[in-house]
Structures are given as C-alpha cells and as structure tokens.
C-alpha atoms as a PDB file:
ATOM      1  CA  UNK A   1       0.000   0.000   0.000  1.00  0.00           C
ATOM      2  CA  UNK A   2       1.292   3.425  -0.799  1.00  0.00           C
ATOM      3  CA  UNK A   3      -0.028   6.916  -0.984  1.00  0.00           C
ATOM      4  CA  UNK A   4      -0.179   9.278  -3.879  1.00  0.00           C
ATOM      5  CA  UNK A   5       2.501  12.134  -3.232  1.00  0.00           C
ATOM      6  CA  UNK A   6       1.545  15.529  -4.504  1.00  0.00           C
ATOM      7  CA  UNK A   7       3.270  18.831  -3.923  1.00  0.00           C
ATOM      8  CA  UNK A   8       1.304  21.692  -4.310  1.00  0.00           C
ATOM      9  CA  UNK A   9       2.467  25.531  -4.592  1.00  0.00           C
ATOM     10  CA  UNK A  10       1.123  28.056  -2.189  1.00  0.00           C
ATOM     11  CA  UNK A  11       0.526  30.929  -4.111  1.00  0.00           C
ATOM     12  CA  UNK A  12       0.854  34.601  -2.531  1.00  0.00           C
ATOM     13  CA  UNK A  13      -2.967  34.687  -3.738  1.00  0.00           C
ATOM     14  CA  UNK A  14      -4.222  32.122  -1.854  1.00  0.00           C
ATOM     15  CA  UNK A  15      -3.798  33.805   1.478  1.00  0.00           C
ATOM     16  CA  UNK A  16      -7.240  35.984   2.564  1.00  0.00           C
ATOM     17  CA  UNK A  17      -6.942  39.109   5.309  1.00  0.00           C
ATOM     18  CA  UNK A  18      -6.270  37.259   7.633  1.00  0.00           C
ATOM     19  CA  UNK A  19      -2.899  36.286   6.103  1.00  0.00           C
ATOM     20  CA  UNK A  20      -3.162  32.516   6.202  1.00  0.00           C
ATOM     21  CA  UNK A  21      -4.498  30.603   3.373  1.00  0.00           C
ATOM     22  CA  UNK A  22      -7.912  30.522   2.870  1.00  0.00           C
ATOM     23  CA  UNK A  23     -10.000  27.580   3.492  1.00  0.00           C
ATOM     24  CA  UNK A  24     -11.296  27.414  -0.166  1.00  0.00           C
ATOM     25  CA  UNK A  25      -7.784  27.166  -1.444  1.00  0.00           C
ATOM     26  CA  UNK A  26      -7.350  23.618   0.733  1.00  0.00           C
ATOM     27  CA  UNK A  27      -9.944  22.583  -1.581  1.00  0.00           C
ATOM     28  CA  UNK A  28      -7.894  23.344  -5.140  1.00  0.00           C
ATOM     29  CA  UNK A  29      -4.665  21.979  -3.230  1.00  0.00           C
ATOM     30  CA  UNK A  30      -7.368  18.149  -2.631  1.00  0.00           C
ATOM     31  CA  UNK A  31      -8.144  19.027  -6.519  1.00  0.00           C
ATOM     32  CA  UNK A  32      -4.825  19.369  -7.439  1.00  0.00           C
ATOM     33  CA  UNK A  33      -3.750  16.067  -5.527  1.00  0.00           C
ATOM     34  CA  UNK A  34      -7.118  13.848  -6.616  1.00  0.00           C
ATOM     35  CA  UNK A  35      -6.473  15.183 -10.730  1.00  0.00           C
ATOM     36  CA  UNK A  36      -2.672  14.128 -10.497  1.00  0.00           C
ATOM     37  CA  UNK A  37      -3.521  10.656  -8.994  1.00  0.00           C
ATOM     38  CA  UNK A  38      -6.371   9.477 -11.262  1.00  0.00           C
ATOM     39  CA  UNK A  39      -6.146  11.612 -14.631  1.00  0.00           C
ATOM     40  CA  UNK A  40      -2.253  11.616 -14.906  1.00  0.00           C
ATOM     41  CA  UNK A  41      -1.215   8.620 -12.465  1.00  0.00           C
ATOM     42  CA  UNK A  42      -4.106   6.412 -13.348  1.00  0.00           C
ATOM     43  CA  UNK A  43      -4.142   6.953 -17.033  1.00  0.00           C
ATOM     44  CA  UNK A  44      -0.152   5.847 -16.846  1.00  0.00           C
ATOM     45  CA  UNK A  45      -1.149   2.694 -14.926  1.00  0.00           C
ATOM     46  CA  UNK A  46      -3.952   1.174 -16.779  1.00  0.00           C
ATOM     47  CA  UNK A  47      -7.352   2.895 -14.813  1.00  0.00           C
ATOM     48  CA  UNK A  48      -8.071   5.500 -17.817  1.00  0.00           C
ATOM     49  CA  UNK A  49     -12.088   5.697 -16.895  1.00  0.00           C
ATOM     50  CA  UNK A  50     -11.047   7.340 -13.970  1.00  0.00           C
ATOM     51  CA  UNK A  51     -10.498  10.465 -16.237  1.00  0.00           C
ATOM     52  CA  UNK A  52     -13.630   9.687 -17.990  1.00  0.00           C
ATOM     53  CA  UNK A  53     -16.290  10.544 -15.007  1.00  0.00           C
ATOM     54  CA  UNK A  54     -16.020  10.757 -11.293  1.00  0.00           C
ATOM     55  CA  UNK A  55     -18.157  13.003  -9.328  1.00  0.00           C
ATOM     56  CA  UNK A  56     -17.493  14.374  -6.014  1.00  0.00           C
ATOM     57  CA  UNK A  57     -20.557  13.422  -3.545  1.00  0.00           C
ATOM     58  CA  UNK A  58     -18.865  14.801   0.056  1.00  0.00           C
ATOM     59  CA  UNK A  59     -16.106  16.552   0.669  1.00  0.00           C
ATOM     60  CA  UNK A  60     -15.209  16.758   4.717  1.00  0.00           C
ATOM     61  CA  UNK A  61     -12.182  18.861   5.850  1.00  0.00           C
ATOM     62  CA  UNK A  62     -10.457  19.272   9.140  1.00  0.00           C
ATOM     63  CA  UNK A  63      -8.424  22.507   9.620  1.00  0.00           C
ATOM     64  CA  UNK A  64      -5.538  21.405  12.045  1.00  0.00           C
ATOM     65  CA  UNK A  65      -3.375  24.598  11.920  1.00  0.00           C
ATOM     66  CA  UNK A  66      -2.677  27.864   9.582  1.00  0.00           C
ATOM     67  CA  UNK A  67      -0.820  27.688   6.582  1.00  0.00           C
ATOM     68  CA  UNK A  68       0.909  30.689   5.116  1.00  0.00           C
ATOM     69  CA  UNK A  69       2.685  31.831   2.048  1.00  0.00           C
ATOM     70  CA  UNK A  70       5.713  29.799   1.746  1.00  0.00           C
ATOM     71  CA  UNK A  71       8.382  29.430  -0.965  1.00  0.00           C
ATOM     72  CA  UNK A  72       8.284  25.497  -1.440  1.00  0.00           C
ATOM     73  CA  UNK A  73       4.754  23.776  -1.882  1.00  0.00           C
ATOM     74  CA  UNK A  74       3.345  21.763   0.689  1.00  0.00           C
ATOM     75  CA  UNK A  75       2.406  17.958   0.433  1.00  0.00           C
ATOM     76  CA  UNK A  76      -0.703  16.585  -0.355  1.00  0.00           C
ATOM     77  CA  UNK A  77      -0.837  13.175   0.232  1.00  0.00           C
ATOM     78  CA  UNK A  78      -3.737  10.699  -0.751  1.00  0.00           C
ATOM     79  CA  UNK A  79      -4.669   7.223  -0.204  1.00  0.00           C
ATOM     80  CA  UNK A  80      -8.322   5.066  -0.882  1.00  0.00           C
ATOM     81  CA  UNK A  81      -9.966   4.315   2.836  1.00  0.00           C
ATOM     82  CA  UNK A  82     -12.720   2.421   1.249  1.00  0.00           C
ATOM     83  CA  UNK A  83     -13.481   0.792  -2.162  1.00  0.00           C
ATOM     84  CA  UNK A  84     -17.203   0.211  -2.604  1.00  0.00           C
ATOM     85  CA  UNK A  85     -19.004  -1.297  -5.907  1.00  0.00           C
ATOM     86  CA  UNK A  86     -19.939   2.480  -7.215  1.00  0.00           C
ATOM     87  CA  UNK A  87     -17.915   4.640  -4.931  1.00  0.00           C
ATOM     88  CA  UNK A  88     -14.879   5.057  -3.396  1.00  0.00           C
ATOM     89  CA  UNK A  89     -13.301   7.419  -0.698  1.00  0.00           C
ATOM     90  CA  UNK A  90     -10.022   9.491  -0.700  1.00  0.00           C
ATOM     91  CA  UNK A  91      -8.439  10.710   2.416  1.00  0.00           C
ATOM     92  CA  UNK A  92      -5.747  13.404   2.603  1.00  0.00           C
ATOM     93  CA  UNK A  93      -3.771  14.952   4.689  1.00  0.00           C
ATOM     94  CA  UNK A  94      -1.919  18.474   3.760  1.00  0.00           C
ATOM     95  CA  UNK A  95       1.202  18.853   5.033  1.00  0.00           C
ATOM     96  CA  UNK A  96       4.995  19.131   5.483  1.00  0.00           C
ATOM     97  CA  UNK A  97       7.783  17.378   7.242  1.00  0.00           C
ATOM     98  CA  UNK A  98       7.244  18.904  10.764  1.00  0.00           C
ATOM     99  CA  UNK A  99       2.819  19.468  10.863  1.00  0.00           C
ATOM    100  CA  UNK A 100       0.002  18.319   9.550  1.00  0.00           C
ATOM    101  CA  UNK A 101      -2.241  21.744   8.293  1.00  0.00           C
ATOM    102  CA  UNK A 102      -5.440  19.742   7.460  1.00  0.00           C
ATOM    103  CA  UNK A 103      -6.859  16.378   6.696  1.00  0.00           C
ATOM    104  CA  UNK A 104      -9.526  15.774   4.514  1.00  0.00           C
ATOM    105  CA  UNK A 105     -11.921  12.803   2.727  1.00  0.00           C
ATOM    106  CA  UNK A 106     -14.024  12.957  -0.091  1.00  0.00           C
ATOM    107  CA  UNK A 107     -16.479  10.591  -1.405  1.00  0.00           C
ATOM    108  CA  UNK A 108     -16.294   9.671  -5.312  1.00  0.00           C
ATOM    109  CA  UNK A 109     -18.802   8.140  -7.511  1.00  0.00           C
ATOM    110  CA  UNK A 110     -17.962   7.215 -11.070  1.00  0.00           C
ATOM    111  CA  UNK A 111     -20.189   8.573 -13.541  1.00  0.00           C
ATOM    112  CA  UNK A 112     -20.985   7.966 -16.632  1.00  0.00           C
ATOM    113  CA  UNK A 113     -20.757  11.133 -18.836  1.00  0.00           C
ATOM    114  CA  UNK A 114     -22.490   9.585 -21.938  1.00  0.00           C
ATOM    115  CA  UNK A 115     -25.441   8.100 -19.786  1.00  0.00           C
ATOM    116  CA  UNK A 116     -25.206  10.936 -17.113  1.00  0.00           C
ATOM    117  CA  UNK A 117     -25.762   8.571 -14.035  1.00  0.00           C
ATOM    118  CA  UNK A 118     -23.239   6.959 -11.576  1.00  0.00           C
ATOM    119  CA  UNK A 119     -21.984   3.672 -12.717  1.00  0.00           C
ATOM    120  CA  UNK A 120     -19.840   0.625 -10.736  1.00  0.00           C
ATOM    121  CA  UNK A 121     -15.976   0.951 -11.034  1.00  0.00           C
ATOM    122  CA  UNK A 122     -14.573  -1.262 -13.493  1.00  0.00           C
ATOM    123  CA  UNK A 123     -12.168  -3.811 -12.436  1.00  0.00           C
ATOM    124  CA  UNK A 124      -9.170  -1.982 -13.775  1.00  0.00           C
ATOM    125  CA  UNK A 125     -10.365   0.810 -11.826  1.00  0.00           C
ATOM    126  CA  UNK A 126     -10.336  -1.467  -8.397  1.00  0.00           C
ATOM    127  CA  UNK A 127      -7.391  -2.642  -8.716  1.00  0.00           C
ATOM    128  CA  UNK A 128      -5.682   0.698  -9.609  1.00  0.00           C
ATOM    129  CA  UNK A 129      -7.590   1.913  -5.895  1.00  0.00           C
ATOM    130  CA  UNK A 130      -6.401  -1.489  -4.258  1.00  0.00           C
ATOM    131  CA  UNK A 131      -3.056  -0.444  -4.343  1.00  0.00           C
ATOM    132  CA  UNK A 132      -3.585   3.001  -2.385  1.00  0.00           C
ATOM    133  CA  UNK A 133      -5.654   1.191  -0.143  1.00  0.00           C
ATOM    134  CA  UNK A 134      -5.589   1.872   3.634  1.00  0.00           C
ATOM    135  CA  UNK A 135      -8.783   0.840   5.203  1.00  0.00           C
ATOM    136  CA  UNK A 136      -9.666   3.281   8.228  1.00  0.00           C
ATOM    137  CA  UNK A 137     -10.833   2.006  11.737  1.00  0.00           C
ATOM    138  CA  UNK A 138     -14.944   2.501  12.003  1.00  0.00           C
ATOM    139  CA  UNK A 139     -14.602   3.420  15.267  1.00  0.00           C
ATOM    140  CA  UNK A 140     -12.047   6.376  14.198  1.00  0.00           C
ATOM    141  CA  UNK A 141     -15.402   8.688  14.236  1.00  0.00           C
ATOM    142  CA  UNK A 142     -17.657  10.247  11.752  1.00  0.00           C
ATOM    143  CA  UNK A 143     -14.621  10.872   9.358  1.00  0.00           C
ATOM    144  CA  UNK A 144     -14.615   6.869   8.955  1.00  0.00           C
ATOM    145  CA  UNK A 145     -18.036   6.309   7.920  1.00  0.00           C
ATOM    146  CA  UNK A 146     -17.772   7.765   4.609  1.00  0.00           C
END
C-alpha cells in the first residue's frame, strides 16, 4: 500500500486578510492532488475511466493549523480508505515534514458522462484503488463512515 505524493504551490494569492491561506484554497490543493492521482497517475497505470467521469458526492475537511505563504509547496498526500461497488473514498492529509495543516476525505462516484448517471468501477479501476488502499478504523469517528 502506498499513498499518492503531490506537492502543491502556495501561491501569494491564496492567502485571505487574515494572512493565512484561505479555506477554499485547501480545496484546489485536494483538486490538485485527486487530478494528479487518477487523470495523470491512473491513465499511466492502466485505470483511464477514472479520467472519464467521477463526481465528487462529500467533501469533509479538518483545519488542524494555519498555513501561510511559503516558498516550497506543501504535500498533499492521498490514499483510498474504502473501495465500494460504485464509490470510493479518498483521504488526505496536507502537510509538510514537521505538521500536519489539514486532513480531509471525499467521497467519489464514477459517472458515466455519456449516460449521465453513476456507474460501478470497473475492475481496472479497483485494482488501480487497491493499491492506495488503507482501510480506516470505524470506530475512528464520523470521518470513517464515509
């Protein structure tokens, strides 16, 4: 099991008056991360359809501690916490080597674009999830029952 690594840039315009970075940008850095893993990464390693239609259905977000402008980008990393027959989740956690400045999950359903409904992942598209799997304790709290 691995995670997907993905290092995003803080840009000086994602910071809001308050001169951290604003909680809308966490959710293009989770965009940024979730694109890389299944357009680029999964089109490289055999799960193509993942590029082809996935739909967010929740997107949950803990804020652990500010993040400001910084030179280098900060680390988005992403694994699967559950695989289910037409959805799967993503969890994240934003961060560098010394904190962790948010963790996050979002539920996906694959949908068909032509048909415009959700459809069941494929098997290629299991087994390219399978290997970022890291099932999540049920009793870790809501953030598990996604």
């Amino acid at each position: 099991m691995a995670r997907h690594i993905y290092h995003a840039a803080v840009r000086w315009s994602d910071m809001d008056a308050y001169r951290h970075v604003n909680n809308v940008q966490y959710l293009r850095y989770l965009e940024e991360a979730r694109v890389d893993m299944m357009f680029t990464l999964g089109q490289r390693e055999g799960a193509k359809t993942l590029s082809e239609g996935v739909v967010i259905a929740r997107h949950e977000i803990d804020y652990k501690r500010p993040l400001v402008w910084r030179a280098e980008p900060v680390r988005v990393e992403t694994w699967v916490t559950r695989i289910g027959a037409a959805r799967f989740t993503l969890a994240y956690e934003i961060r560098d080597d010394e904190q962790v400045y948010a963790t996050a999950l979002s539920v996906l359903v694959p949908y068909s674009l032509v048909e415009q409904r959700p459809r069941r992942l494929t098997e290629e598209e299991r087994a390219y999830l399978d290997r970022f799997l890291e099932p999540q304790d049920e009793s870790a709290g809501r953030s598990a029952r996604a």
